[in-house]
Protein backbone atom coordinates (compact mmCIF):
# COMPACT_ATOMS: atom_id res chain seq x y z
CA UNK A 1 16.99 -74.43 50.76
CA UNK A 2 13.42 -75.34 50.59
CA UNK A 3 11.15 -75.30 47.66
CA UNK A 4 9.97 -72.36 48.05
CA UNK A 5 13.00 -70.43 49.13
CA UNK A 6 14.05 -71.57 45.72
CA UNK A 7 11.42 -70.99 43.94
CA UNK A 8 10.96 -67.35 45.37
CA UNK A 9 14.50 -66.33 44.64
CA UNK A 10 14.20 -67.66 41.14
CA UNK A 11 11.19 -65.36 40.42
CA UNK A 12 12.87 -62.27 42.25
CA UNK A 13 16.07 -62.80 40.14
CA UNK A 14 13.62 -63.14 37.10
CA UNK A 15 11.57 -60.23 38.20
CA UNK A 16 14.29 -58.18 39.09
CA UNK A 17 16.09 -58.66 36.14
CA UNK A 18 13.48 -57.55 33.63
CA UNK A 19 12.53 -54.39 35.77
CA UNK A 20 16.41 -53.42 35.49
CA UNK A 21 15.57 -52.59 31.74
CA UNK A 22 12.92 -50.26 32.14
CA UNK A 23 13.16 -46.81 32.65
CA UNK A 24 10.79 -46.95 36.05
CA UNK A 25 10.37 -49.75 37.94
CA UNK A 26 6.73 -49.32 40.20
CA UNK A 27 5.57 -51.19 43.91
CA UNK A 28 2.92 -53.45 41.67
CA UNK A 29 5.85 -54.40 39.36
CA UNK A 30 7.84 -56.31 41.88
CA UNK A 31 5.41 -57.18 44.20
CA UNK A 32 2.48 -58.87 41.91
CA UNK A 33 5.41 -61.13 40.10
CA UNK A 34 6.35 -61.99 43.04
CA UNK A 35 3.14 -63.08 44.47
CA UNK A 36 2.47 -64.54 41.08
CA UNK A 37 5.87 -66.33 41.50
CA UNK A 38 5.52 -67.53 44.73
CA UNK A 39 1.66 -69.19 43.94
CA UNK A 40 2.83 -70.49 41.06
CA UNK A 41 5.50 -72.88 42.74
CA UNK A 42 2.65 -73.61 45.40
CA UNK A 43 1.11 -74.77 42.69
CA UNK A 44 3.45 -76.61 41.26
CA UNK A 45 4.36 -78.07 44.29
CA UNK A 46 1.61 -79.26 45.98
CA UNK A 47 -0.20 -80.44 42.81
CA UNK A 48 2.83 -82.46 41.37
CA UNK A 49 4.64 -85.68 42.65
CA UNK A 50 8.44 -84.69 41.51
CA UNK A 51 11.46 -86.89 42.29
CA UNK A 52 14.80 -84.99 42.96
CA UNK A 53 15.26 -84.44 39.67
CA UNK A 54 12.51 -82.76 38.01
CA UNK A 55 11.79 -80.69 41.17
CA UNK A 56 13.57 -77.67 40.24
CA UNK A 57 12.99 -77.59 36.21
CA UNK A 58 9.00 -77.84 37.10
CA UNK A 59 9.62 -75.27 39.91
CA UNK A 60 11.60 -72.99 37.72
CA UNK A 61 8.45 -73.63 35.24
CA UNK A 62 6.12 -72.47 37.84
CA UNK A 63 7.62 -69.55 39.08
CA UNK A 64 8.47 -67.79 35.65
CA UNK A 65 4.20 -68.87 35.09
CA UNK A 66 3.20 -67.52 37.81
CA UNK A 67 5.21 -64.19 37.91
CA UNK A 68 4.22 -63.49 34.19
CA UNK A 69 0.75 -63.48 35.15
CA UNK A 70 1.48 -61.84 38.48
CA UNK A 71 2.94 -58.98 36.34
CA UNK A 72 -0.06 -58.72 33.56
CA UNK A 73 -2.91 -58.60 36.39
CA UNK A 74 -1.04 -55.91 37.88
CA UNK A 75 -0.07 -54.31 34.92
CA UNK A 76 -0.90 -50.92 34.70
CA UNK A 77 -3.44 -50.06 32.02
CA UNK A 78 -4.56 -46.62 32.36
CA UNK A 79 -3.98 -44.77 29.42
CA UNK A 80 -0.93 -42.33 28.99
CA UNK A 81 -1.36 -38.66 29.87
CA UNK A 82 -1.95 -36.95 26.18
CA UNK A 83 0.18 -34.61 24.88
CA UNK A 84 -0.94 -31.29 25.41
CA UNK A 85 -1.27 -29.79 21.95
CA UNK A 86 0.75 -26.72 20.80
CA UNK A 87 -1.03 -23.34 20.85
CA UNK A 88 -2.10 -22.36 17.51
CA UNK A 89 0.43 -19.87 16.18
CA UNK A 90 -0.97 -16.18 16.60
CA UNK A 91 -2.34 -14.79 13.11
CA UNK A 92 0.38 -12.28 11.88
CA UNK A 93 -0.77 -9.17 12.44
CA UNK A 94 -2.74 -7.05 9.50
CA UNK A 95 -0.39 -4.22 8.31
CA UNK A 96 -1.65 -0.77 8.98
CA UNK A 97 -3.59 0.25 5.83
CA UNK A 98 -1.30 3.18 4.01
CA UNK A 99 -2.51 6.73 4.52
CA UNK A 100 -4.36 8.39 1.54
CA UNK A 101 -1.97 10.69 -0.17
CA UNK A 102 -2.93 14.14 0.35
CA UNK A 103 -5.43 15.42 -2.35
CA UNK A 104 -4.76 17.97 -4.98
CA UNK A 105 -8.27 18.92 -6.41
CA UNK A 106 -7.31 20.71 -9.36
CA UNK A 107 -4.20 18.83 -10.45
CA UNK A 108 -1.78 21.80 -10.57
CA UNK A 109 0.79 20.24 -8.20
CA UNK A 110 0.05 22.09 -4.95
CA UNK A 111 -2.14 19.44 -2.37
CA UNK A 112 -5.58 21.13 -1.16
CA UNK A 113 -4.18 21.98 2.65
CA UNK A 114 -1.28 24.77 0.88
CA UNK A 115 -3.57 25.64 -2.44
CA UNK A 116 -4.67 29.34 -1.95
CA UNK A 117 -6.36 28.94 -5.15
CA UNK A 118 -7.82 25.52 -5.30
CA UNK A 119 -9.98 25.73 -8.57
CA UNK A 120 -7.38 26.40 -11.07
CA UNK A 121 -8.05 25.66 -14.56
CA UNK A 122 -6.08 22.58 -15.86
CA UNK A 123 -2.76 23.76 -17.95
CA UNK A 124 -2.22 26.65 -15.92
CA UNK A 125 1.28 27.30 -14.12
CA UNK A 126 1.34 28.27 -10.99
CA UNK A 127 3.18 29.32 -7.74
CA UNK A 128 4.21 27.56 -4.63
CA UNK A 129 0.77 28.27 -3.20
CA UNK A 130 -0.78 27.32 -6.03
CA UNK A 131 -2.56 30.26 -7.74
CA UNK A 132 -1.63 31.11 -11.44
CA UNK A 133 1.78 32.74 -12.43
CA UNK A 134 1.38 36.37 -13.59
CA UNK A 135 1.00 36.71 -17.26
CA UNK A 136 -0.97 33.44 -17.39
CA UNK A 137 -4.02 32.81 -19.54
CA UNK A 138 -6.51 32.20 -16.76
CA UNK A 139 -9.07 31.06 -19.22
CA UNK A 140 -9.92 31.81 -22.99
CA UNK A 141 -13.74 32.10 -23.53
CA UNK A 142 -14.70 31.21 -27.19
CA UNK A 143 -18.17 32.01 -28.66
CA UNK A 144 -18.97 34.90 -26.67
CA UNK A 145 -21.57 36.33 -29.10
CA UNK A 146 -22.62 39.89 -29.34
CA UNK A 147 -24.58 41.85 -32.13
CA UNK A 148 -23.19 42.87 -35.25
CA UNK A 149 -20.68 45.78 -34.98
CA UNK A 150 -22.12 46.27 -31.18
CA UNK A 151 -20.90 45.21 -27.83
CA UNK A 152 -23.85 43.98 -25.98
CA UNK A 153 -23.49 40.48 -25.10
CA UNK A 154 -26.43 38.55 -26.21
CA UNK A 155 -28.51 35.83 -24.28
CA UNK A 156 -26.48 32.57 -25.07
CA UNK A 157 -23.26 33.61 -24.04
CA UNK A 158 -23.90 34.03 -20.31
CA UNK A 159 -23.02 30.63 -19.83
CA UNK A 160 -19.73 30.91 -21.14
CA UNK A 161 -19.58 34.01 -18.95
CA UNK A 162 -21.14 32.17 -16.02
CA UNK A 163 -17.19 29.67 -16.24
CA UNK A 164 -15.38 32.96 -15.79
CA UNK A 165 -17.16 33.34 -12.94
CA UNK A 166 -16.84 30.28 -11.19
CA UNK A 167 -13.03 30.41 -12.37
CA UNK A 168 -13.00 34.01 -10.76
CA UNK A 169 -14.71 32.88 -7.28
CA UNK A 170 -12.45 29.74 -7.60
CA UNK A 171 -8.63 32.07 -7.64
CA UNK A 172 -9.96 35.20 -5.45
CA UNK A 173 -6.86 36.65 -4.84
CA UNK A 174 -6.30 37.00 -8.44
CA UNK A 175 -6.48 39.87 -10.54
CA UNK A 176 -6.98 39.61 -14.17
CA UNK A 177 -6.48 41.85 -17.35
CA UNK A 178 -9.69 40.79 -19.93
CA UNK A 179 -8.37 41.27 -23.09
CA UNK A 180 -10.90 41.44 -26.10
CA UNK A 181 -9.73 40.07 -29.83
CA UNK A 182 -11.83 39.89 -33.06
CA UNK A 183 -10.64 38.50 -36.28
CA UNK A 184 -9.70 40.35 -39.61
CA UNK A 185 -12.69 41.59 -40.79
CA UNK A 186 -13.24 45.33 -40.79
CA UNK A 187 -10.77 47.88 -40.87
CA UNK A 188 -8.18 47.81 -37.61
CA UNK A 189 -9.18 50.58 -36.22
CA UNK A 190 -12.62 49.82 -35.92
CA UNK A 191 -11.29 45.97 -34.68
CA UNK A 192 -9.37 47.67 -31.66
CA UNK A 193 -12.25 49.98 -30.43
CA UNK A 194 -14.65 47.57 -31.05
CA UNK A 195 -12.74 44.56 -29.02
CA UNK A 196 -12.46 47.53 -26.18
CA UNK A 197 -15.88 48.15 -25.96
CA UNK A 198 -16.65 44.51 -25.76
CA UNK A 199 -13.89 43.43 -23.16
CA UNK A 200 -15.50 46.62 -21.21
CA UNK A 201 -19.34 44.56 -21.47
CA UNK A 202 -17.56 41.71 -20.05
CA UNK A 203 -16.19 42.88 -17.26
CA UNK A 204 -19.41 44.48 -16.94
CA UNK A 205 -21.45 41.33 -16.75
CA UNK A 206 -18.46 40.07 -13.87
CA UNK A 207 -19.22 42.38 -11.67
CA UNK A 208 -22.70 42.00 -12.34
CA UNK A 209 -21.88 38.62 -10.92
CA UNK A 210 -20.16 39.72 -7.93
CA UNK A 211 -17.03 39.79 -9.04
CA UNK A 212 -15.03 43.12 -7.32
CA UNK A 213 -14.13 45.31 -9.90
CA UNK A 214 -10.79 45.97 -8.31
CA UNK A 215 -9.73 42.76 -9.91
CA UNK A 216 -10.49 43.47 -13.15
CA UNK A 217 -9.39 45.67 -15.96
CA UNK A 218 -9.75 45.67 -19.85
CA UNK A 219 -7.80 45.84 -22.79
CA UNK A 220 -8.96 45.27 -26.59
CA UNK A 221 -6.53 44.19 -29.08
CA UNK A 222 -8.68 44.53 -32.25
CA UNK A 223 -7.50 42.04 -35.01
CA UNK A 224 -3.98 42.31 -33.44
CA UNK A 225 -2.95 39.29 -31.91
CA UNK A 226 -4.74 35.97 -33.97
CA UNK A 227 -4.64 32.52 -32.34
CA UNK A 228 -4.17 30.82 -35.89
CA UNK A 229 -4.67 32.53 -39.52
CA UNK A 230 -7.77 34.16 -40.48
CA UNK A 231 -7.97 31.91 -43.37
CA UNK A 232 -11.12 30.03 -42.63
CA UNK A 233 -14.51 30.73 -41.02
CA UNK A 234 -13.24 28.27 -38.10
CA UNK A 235 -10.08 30.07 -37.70
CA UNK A 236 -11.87 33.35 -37.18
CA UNK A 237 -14.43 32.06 -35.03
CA UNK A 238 -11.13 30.65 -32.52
CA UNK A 239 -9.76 34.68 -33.00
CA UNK A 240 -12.74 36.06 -31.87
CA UNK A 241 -12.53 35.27 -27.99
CA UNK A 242 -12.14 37.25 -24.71
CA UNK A 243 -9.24 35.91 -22.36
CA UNK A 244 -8.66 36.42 -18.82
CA UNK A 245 -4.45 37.09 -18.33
CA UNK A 246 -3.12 37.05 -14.88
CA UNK A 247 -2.15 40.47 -13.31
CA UNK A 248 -1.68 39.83 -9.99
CA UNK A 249 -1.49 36.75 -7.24
């Protein structure tokens, strides 16, 4: 075998041998070692007077040369495709805001959409359609003033008259009794017909107000039923009143 016979199967068994432990072995891998290889022992060779004896060590020398730089010239150095990055996870999605709960205006229990009486006064039972349970104190009216021993409302009470009203307007299907009470002074007699006459100027003024007088009837209880003991100039001004009691819903 001649030199380079020799020489060019040393650098494929070098060559081929390192390419066996990579995972992909390319044309330019083999080929530019080879070349490398194969230069480097005509190198060697015709720049060297060898005897017998060094000729294949210096060979050998040239070869494994030459194919190392055969195999970094040809090396490939483009740079590796980059990962493509992971989509961004999707935002969770917002959770659907909670529905108001249904509105009850006046607080009695019964929401707005099923009250058939939606102004009722706070404190005030009512039914499953929400207007006030027969027998009911619609609303008590304190300081209604009138003149002494008479029944004609004076000026400043009209705007304790004027709630009644709006109350009134507020429940129209319901019917009250207004019931007139005075406290202990004066003989009972006197206490009843006088409460009577005065419940009567109430409802009066009402249906002044447009308030049908259908709904309304009155009663006057005189000194007969007291809220507290007339033992005190407070106590009888909370006994003189007018209150509105449910008759019908």
């Amino acid at each position: 075998m001649n030199i380079y016979s020799k020489a060019t199967a040393l650098a494929l068994a070098i060559i081929l041998g390192g390419c066996s432990t990579t995972s992909e072995i390319r044309p330019t891998s083999v080929i530019c070692p080879i070349l490398g290889a194969t230069l480097g022992v005509g190198v060697v060779a015709g720049g060297l007077d060898l005897n017998d004896s060094d000729e294949d060590e210096f060979l050998a020398a040239g070869a494994v040369l030459g194919a190392v730089a055969g195999h970094f010239v040809c090396k490939d150095r483009s740079e590796p495709p980059k990962a493509t990055p992971a989509p961004a996870p999707r935002p969770a999605p917002k959770p659907a805001p909670k529905p108001a709960p249904p509105k009850d205006s006046d607080g009695d229990g019964v929401i707005d959409p099923n009250d058939e009486c939606p102004g009722t006064p706070a404190g005030v039972a009512v039914n499953a359609v929400g207007c006030p349970e027969v027998g009911e104190k619609l609303i008590t009216l304190h300081g209604v003033n009138f003149d002494t021993a008479s029944a004609a409302i004076l000026p400043e009470s009209e705007g304790i008259l004027n709630e009644a009203v709006k109350v009134l307007n507020e429940n129209a299907s319901v019917h009250v009794r207004v019931e007139g009470h005075t406290d202990s002074r004066g003989t009972d007699a006197f206490n009843r017909k006088l409460s009577q006459k005065r419940a009567d100027s109430v409802v009066g003024y009402l249906v002044s107000k447009g308030i049908n007088a259908d709904r309304l009837s009155a009663v006057g209880y005189g000194e007969n039923s007291p809220m507290v003991p007339n033992d005190s100039p407070e106590n009888m001004f909370k006994n003189r009143r007018v209150e509105l009691t449910v008759t019908q819903n």
